[in-house]
Protein backbone atom coordinates (compact mmCIF):
# COMPACT_ATOMS: atom_id res chain seq x y z
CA UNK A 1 0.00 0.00 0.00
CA UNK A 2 1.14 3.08 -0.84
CA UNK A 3 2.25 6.00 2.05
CA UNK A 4 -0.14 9.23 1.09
CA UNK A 5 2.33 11.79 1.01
CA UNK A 6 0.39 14.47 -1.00
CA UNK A 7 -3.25 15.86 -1.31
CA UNK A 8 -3.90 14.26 -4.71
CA UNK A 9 -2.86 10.63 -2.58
CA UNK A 10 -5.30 12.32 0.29
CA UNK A 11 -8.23 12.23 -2.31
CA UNK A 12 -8.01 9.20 -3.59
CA UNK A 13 -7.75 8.14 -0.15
CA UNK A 14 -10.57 10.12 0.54
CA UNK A 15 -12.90 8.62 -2.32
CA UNK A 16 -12.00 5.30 -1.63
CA UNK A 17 -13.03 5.71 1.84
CA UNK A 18 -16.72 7.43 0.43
CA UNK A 19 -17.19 3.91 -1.57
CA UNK A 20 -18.72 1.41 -0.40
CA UNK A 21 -16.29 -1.19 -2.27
CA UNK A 22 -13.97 -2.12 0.68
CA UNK A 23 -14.92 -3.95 3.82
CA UNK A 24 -14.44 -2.29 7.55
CA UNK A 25 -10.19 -3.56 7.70
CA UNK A 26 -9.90 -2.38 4.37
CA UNK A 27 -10.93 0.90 4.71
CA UNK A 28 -8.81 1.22 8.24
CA UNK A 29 -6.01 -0.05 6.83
CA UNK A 30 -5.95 3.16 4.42
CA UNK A 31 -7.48 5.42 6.91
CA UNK A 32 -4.84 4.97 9.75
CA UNK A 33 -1.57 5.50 7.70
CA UNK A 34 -3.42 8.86 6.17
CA UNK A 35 -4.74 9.94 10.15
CA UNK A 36 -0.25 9.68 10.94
CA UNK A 37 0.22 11.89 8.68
CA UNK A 38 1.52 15.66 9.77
CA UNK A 39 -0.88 17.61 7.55
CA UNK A 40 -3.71 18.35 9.74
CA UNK A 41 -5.95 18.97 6.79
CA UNK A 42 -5.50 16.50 5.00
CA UNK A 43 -6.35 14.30 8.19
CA UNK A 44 -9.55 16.64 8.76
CA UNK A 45 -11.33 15.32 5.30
CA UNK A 46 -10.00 11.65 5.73
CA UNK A 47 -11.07 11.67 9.23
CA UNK A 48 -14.45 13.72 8.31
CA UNK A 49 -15.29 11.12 5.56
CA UNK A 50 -14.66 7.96 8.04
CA UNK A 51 -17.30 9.42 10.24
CA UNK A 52 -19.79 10.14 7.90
CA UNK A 53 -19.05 6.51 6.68
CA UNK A 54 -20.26 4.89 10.13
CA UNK A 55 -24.07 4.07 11.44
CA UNK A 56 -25.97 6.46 13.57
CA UNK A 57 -24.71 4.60 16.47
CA UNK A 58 -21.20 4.56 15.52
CA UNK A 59 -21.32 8.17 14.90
CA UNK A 60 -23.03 8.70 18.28
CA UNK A 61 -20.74 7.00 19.96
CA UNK A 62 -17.26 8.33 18.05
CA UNK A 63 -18.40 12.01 18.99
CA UNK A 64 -19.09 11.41 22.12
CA UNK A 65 -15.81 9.93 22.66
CA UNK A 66 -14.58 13.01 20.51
CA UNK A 67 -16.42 15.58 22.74
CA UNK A 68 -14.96 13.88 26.00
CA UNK A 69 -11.39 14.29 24.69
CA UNK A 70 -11.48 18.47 24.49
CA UNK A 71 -10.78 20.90 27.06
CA UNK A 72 -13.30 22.51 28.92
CA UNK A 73 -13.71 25.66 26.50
CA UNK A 74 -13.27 23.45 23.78
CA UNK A 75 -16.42 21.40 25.11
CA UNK A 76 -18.55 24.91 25.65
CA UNK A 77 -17.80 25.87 21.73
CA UNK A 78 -18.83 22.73 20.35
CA UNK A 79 -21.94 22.37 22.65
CA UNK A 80 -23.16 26.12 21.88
CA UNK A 81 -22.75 25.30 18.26
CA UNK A 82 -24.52 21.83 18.34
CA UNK A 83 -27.80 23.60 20.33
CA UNK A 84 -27.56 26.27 17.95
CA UNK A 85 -28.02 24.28 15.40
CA UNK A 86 -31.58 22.54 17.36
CA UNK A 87 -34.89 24.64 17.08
CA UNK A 88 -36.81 25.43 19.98
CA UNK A 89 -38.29 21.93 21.00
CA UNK A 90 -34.81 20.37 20.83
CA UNK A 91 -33.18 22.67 22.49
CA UNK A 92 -35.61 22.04 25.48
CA UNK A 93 -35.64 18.71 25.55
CA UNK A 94 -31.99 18.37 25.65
CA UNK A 95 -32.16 20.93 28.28
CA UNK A 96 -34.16 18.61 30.40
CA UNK A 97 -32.33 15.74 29.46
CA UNK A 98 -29.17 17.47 31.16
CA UNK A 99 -31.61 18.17 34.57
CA UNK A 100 -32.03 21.71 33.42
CA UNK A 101 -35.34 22.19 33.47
CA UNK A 102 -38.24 25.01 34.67
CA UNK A 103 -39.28 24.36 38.26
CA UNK A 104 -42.67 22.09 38.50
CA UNK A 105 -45.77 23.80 39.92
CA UNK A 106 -44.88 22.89 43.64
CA UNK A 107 -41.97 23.75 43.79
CA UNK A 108 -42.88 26.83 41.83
CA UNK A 109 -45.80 27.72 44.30
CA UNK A 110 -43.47 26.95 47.70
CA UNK A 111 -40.38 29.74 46.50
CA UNK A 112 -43.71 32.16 46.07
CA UNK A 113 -44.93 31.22 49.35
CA UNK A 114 -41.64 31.84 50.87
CA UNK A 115 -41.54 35.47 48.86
CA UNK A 116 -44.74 36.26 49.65
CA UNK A 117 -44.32 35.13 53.74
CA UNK A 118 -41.47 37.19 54.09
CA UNK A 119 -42.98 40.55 52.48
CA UNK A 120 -45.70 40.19 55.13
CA UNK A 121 -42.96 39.80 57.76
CA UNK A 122 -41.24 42.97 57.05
CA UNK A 123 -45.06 44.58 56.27
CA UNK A 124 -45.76 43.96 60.07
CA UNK A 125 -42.34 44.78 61.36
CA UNK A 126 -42.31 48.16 59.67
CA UNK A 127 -46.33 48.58 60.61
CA UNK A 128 -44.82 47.84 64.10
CA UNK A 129 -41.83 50.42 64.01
CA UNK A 130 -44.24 52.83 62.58
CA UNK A 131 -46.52 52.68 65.30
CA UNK A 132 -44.25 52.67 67.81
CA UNK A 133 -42.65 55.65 66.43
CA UNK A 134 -45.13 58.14 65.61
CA UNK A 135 -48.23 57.20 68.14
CA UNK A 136 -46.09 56.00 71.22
CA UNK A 137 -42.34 57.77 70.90
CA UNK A 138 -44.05 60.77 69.02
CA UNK A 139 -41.22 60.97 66.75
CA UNK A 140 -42.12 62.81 63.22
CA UNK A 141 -42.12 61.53 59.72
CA UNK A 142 -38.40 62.96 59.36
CA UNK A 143 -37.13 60.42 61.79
CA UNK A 144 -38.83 57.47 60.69
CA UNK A 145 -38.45 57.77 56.96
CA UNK A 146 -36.22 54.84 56.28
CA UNK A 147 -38.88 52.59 58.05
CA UNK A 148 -41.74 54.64 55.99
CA UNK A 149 -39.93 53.69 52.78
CA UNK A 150 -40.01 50.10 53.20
CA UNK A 151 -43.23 50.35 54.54
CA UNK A 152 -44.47 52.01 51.21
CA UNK A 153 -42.00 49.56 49.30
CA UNK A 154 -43.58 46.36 50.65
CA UNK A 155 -47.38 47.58 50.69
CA UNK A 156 -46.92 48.15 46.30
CA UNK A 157 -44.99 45.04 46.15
CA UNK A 158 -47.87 43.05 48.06
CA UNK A 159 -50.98 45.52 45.83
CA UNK A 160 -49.28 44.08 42.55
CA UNK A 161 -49.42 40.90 43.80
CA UNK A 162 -53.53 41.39 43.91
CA UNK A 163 -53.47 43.46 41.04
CA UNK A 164 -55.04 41.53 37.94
CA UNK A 165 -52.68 41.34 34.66
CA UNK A 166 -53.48 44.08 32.27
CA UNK A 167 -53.15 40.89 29.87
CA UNK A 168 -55.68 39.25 31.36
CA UNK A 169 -58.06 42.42 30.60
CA UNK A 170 -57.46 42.64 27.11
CA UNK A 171 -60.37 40.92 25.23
CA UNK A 172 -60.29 40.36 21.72
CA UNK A 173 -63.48 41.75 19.69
């Protein structure tokens, strides 16, 4: 067998490997003498065509092995590039594949019942500092205006929460 030494030998090589003439040893025995070779190039398209020679599986399982071999920011390129190339649906369900998902209902509704408990909290302990303040200490509005402006602060935050959605008004005609 002859050593491919130049890209004409690299084309051949590279057709050969596209037909579907030579058996599995065949093809590696020309494939691994061109992969030794010091043009990276030329190893690119002989490598490139061996892959796209292979089953789904075989491909699946050569990339991953691939994938595994890079560096971390190596890794992060080639994933942003392969999810770029996914629409919308794909991209999600790979997303929960990986445990990246939205939070489900419960455990949506228990972080807004932990929001929502500790706006009333600081609701009554600025009510409370109020009060004390102005009706028992008979300070003025000067002194307690830090305590006024959460006060005001949590009493909007808690109104919007009761507030309907001005998207839920609109009503088409």
């Amino acid at each position: 067998m002859a050593e491919p030494t130049d890209e004409l030998n690299y084309n051949k090589i590279v057709g050969t490997l596209s037909s579907n003439n030579l058996n599995a040893e065949e093809k590696k025995n020309i494939a691994v003498p061109a992969l030794n070779s010091p043009d990276m190039n030329a190893k690119k398209d002989v490598a490139a065509t061996a892959l796209n020679s292979l089953d789904m599986n075989a491909k699946k399982d050569v990339t991953a092995t691939a994938l595994n071999s890079l560096d971390m920011n190596a890794k992060k390129d080639v994933t942003a590039t392969a999810l770029n190339s996914l629409d919308d649906a794909s991209k999600k369900d790979v997303a929960t594949r990986a445990g990246i998902s939205s939070p489900n209902q419960t455990t949506t509704n228990t972080i807004w019942l932990f929001i929502v408990i500790g706006f009333v909290f600081v609701f009554v302990v600025a009510s409370t500092f109020l009060i004390i303040g102005v009706a028992i200490l008979g300070k003025k509005a000067d002194d307690v205006q830090v305590v006024l402006t959460i006060f005001t602060a949590v009493v909007g935050f808690l109104a919007g929460l009761l507030t309907p959605s001005p998207a839920q008004g609109i009503k088409s005609s």
